[in-house]
Protein backbone atom coordinates (compact mmCIF):
# COMPACT_ATOMS: atom_id res chain seq x y z
CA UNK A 1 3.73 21.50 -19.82
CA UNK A 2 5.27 18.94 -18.07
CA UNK A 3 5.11 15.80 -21.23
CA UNK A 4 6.48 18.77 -23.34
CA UNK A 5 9.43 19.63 -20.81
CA UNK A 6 9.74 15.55 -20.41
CA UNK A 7 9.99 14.99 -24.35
CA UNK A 8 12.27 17.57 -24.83
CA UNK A 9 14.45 16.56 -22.35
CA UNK A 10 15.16 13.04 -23.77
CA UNK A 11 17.86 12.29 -26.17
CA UNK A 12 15.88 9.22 -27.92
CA UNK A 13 13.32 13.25 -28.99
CA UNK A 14 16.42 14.73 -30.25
CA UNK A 15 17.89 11.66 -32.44
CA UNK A 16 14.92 11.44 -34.06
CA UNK A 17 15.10 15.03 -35.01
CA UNK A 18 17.81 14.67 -36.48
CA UNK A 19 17.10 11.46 -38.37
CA UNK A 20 14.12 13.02 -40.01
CA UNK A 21 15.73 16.34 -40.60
CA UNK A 22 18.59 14.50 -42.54
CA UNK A 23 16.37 12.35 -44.70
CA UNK A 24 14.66 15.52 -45.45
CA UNK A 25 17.81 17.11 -46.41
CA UNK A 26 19.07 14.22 -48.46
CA UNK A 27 15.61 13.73 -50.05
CA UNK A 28 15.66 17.37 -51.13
CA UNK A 29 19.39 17.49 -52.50
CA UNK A 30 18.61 14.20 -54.45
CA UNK A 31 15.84 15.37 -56.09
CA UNK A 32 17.12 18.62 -57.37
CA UNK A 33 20.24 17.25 -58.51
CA UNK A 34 17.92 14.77 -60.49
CA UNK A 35 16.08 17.54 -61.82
CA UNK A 36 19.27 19.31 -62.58
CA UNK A 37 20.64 16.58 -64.55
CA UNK A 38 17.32 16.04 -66.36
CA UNK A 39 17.13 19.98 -67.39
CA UNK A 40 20.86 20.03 -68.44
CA UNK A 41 20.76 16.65 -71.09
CA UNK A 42 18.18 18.62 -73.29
CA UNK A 43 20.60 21.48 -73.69
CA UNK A 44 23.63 19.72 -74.53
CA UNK A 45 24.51 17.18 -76.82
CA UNK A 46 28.19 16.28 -75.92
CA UNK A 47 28.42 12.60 -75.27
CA UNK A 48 30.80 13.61 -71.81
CA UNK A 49 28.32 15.83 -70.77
CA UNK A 50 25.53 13.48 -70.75
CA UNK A 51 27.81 10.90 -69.82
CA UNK A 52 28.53 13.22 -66.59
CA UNK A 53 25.29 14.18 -65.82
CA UNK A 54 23.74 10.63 -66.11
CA UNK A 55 26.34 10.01 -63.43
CA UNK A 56 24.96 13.22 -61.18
CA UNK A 57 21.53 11.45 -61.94
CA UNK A 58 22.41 8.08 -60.47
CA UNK A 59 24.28 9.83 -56.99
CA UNK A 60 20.65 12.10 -56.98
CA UNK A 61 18.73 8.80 -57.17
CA UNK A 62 20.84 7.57 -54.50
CA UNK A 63 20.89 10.05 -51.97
CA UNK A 64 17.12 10.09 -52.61
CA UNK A 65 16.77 6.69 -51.52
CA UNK A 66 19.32 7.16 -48.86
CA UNK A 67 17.31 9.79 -47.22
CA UNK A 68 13.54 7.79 -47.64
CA UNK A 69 15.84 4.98 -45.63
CA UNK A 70 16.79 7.59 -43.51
CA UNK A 71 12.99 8.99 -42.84
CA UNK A 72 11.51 5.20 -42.49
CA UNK A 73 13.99 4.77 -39.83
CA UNK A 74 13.31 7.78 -37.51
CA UNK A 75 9.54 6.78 -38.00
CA UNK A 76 9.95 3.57 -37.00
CA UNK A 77 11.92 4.85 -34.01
CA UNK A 78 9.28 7.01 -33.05
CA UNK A 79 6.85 4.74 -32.85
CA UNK A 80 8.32 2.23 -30.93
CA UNK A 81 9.55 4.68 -28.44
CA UNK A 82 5.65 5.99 -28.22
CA UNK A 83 4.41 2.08 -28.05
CA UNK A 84 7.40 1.10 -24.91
CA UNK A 85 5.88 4.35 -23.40
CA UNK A 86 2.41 3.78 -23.65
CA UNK A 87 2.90 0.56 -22.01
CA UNK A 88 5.21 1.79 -19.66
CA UNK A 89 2.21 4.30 -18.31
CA UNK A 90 -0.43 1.90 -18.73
CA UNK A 91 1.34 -0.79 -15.97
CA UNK A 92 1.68 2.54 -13.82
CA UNK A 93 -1.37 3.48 -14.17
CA UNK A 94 -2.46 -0.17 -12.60
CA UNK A 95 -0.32 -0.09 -9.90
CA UNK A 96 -1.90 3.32 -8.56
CA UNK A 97 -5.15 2.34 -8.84
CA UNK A 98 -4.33 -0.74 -7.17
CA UNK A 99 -2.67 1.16 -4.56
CA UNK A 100 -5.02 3.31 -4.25
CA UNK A 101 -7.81 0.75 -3.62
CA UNK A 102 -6.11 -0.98 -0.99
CA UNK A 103 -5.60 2.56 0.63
CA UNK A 104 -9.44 3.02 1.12
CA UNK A 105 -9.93 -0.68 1.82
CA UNK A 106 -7.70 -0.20 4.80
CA UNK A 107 -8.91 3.30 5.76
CA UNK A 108 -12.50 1.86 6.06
CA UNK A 109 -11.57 -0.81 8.28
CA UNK A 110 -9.55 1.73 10.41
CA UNK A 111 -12.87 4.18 10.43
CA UNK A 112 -14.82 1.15 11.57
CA UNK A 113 -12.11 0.23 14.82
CA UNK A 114 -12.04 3.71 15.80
CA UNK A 115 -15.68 3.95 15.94
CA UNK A 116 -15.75 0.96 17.94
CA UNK A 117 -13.07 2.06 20.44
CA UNK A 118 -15.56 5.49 20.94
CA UNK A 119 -18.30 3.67 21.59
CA UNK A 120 -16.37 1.44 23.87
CA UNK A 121 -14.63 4.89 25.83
CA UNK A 122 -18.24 6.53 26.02
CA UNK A 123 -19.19 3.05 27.94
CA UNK A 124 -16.18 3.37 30.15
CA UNK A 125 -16.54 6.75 30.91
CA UNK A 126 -20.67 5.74 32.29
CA UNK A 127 -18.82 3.28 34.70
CA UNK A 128 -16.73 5.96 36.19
CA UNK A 129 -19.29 8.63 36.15
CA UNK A 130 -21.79 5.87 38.43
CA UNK A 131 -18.03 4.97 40.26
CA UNK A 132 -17.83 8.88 41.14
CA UNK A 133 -21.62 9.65 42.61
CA UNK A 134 -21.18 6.24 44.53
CA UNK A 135 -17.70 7.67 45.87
CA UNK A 136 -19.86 10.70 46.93
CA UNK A 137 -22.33 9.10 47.93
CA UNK A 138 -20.46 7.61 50.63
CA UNK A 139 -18.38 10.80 51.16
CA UNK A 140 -21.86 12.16 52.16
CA UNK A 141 -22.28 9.14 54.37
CA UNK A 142 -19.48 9.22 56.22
CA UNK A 143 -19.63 12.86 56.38
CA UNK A 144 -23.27 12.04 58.38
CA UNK A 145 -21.70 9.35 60.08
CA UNK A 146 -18.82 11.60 61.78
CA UNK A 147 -21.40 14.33 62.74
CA UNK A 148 -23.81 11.70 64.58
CA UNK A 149 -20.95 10.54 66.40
CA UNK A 150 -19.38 13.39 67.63
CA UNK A 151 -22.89 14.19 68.69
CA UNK A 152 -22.97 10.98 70.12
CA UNK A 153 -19.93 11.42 72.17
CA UNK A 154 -20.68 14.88 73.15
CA UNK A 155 -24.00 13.34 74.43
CA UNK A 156 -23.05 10.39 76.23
CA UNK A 157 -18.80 11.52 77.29
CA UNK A 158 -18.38 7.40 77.83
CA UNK A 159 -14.84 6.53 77.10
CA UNK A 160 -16.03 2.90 75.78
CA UNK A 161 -18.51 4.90 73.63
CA UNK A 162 -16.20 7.24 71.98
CA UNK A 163 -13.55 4.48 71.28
CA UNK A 164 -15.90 2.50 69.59
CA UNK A 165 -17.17 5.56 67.74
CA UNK A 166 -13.62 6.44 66.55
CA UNK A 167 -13.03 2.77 65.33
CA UNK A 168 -16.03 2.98 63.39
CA UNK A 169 -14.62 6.00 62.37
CA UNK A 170 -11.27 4.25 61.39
CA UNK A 171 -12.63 1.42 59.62
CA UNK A 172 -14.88 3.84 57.32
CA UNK A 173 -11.76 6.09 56.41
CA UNK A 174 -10.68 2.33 55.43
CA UNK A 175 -13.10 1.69 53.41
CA UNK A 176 -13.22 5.15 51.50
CA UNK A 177 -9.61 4.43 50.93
CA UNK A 178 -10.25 1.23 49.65
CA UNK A 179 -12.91 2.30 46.89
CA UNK A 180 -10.44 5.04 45.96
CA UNK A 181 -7.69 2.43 45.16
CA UNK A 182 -10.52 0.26 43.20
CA UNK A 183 -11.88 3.07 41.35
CA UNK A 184 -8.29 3.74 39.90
CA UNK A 185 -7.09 0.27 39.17
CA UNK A 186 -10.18 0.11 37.50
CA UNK A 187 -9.32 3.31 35.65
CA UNK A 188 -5.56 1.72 34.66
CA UNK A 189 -6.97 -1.17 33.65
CA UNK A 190 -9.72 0.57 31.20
CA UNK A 191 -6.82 2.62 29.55
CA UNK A 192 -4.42 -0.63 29.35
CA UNK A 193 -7.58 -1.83 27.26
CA UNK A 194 -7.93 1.15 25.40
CA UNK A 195 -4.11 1.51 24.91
CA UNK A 196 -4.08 -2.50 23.49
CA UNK A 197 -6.62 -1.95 21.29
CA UNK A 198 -5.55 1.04 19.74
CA UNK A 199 -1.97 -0.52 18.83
CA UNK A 200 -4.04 -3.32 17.13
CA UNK A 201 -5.68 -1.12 14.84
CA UNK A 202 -2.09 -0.04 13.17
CA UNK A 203 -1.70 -1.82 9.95
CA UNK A 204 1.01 -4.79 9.83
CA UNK A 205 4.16 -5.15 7.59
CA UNK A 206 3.45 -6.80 4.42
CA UNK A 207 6.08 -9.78 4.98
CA UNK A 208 4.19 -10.36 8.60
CA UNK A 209 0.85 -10.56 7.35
CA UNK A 210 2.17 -13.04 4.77
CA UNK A 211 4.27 -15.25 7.58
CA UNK A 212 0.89 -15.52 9.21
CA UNK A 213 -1.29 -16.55 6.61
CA UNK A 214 1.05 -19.42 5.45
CA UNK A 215 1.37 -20.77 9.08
CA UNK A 216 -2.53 -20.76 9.21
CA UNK A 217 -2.64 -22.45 6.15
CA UNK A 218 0.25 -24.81 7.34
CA UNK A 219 3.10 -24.56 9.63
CA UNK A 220 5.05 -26.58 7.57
CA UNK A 221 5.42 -24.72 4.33
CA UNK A 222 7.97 -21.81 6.04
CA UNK A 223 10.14 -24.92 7.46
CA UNK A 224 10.39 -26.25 3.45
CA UNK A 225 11.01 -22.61 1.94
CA UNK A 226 14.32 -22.51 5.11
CA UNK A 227 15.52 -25.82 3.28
CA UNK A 228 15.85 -24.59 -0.19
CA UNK A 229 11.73 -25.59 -1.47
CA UNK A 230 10.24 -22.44 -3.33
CA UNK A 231 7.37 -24.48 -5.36
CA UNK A 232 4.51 -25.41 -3.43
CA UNK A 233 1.09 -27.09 -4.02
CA UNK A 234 -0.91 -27.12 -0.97
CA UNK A 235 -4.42 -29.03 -1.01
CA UNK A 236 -7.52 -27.77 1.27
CA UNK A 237 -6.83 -23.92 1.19
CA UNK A 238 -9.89 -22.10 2.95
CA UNK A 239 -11.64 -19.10 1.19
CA UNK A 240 -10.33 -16.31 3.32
CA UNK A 241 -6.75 -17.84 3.59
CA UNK A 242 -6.50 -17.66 -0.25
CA UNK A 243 -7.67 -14.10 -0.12
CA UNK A 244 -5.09 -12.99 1.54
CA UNK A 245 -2.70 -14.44 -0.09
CA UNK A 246 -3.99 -12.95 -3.66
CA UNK A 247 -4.13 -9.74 -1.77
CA UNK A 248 -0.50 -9.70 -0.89
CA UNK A 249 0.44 -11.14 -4.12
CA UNK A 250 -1.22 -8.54 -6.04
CA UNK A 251 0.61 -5.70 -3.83
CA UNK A 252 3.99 -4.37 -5.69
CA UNK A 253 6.02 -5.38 -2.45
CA UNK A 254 4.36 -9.02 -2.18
CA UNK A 255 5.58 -9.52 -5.70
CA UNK A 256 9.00 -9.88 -4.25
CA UNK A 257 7.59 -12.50 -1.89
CA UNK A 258 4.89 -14.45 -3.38
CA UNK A 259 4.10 -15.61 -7.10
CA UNK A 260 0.59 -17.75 -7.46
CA UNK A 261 0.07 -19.57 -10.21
CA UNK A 262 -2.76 -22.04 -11.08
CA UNK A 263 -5.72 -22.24 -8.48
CA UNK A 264 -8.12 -24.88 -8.39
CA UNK A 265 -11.81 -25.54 -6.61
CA UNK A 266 -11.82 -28.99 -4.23
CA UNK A 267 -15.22 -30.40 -3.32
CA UNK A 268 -15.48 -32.86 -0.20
CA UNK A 269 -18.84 -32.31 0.72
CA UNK A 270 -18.09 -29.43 3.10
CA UNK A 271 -17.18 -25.69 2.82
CA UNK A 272 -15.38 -25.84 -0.54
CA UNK A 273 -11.70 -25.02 -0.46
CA UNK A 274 -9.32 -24.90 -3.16
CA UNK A 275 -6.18 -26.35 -4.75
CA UNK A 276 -3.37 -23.61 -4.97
CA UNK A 277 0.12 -23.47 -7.21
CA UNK A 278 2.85 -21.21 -6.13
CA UNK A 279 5.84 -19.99 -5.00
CA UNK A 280 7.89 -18.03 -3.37
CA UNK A 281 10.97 -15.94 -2.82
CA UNK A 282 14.22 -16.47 -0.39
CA UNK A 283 13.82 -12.62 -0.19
CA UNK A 284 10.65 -13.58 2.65
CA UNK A 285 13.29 -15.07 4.70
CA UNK A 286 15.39 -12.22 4.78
C-alpha cells in the first residue's frame, strides 16, 4: 500500500501518464483519419477531392508517427526512472544491513562486558559478606570481652585493675571503629571500580575511535592532515590496526572521514603487516 501511495504521489508517475495517454490518442486519431481518407478515394473521383484527402492521409500518417514518438518516449522514461530506483534501494538496502551488522557486533561485545562486570560484583559481594561475619565476629568478642571485665572489676574493685580494664576497653572500641572505616573504603573503592568499568563499556564516537587508531598506527599522520596533507601511504600497518580502519571506513559516517584505497601485504620475516593507500577528510579535524 505504501509503493502504491509512493508512486502515485510522484509527478515523474503522472508525466508519464500523460505521455502515454497522448501517444495513444494521437496514434488513434492518425489512424482513423488514414482509414478515412483511404475509404473516401474509392467513392469519389474528383481530382480536389483526392487531392484533399491524400493531404488528410499525410497529417494521419504524421500524427501517427508523432504519437509512436510520443509512446517510445514515456517508455523510455519509465524505465529509467524504475532502473535510478532500483539502484537507489539496492545501495539502501546495503547500508542497513551493514548497519545492522555492526549493531549486533557491538551488542555482543556489550553482552560479554556486562557478564564480566556480574561475575566481578558476585566476587565483591563474597569479600563483604566474609568482611561482615568477621565484623561480627569481633562484635561477639568484644561483647565477651566487656562482660569478663566488668566481672573482673566487680571481682577484684582495684582501681589499677579497672583502669586498665577500661583502656582495654577503649582501645577495642578503637579497633571496631577502625575495621568499620576499612570495610567502607573498601566498599567505595569496589563501586569506583565498578562505576569505571561500566563507563568503559559505552561505545565511543566514530571520529574518536578513528583519532586513536591513526595515532597507534603513527602519531605523525594527524600533524600532516593539520598542514594541508590528505593522501597518505603508510608502510608496516598491523592486522588489527587496519581492521579498524576498514571498519570505520565502511560505516556511512566514516565515509566523511576516511577513504582507503589500494592495500598491500609486506613480508619482513615477522608478523606480516601491510602497505595501505588513503585518505582523508578536513571534516576529521572539525
Amino acid at each position: 500500500m505504501n509503493l502504491v501511495l509512493k508512486l502515485i504521489s510522484s509527478p515523474w508517475f503522472w508525466a508519464d501518464v500523460v505521455l502515454s495517454v497522448s501517444g495513444g490518442v494521437l496514434v488513434y486519431l492518425g489512424l482513423r483519419m488514414e482509414k478515412a481518407a483511404e475509404k473516401k478515394e474509392y467513392l469519389d473521383a474528383f481530382v480536389d477531392d483526392v487531392q484533399s484527402r491524400k493531404l488528410k492521409s499525410e497529417r494521419g500518417w504524421r500524427i501517427l508517427m508523432a504519437g509512436i514518438i510520443v509512446e517510445v518516449v514515456a517508455a523510455l522514461g519509465i524505465s529509467i526512472i524504475s532502473g535510478l530506483e532500483i539502484a537507489d534501494l539496492t545501495d539502501k538496502s546495503a547500508d542497513a544491513k551493514l548497519l545492522a551488522a555492526n549493531i549486533g557486533t557491538t551488542n555482543a561485545q556489550l553482552s560479554l562486558q556486562v557478564a564480566q562486570l556480574v561475575s566481578t560484583n558476585l566476587g565483591l559481594e563474597k569479600q563483604l559478606f566474609a568482611l561482615n561475619m568477621q565484623m561480627q565476629e569481633m562484635t561477639n568478642n568484644l561483647a565477651v570481652v566487656g562482660k569478663t571485665a566488668n566481672e573482673t572489676r566487680d571481682l577484684l574493685g582495684d582501681s589499677n585493675t579497672t583502669a586498665r580494664l577500661n583502656e582495654t576497653k577503649d582501645t577495642l572500641a578503637a579497633a571496631n571503629k577502625v575495621a568499620t572505616d576499612v570495610r567502607s573504603v573498601v566498599a567505595n573503592s569496589n563501586l569506583g571500580v565498578l562505576q569505571g568499568e561500566l563507563s568503559q563499556l559505552k561505545p565511543k564516537p566514530l571520529k574518536e575511535r578513528l583519532m586513536a587508531c591513526l595515532n597507534s598506527i603513527n602519531p605523525q599522520i594527524v600533524s600532516s592532515l593539520k598542514t594541508g596533507q590528505t593522501e597518505f601511504r603508510v608502510s608496516r600497518v598491523r592486522s588489527y590496526d587496519l581492521e579498524e580502519l576498514q571498519k570505520v571506513a565502511e560505516q556511512p559516517e566514516g565515509r566523511s572521514y576516511i577513504k582507503i584505497g589500494h592495500v598491500g601485504l609486506e613480508l619482513f620475516g615477522g608478523p606480516p603487516t601491510y602497505q595501505v593507500f588513503f585518505e582523508l577528510k578536513p571534516e576529521l579535524l572539525k
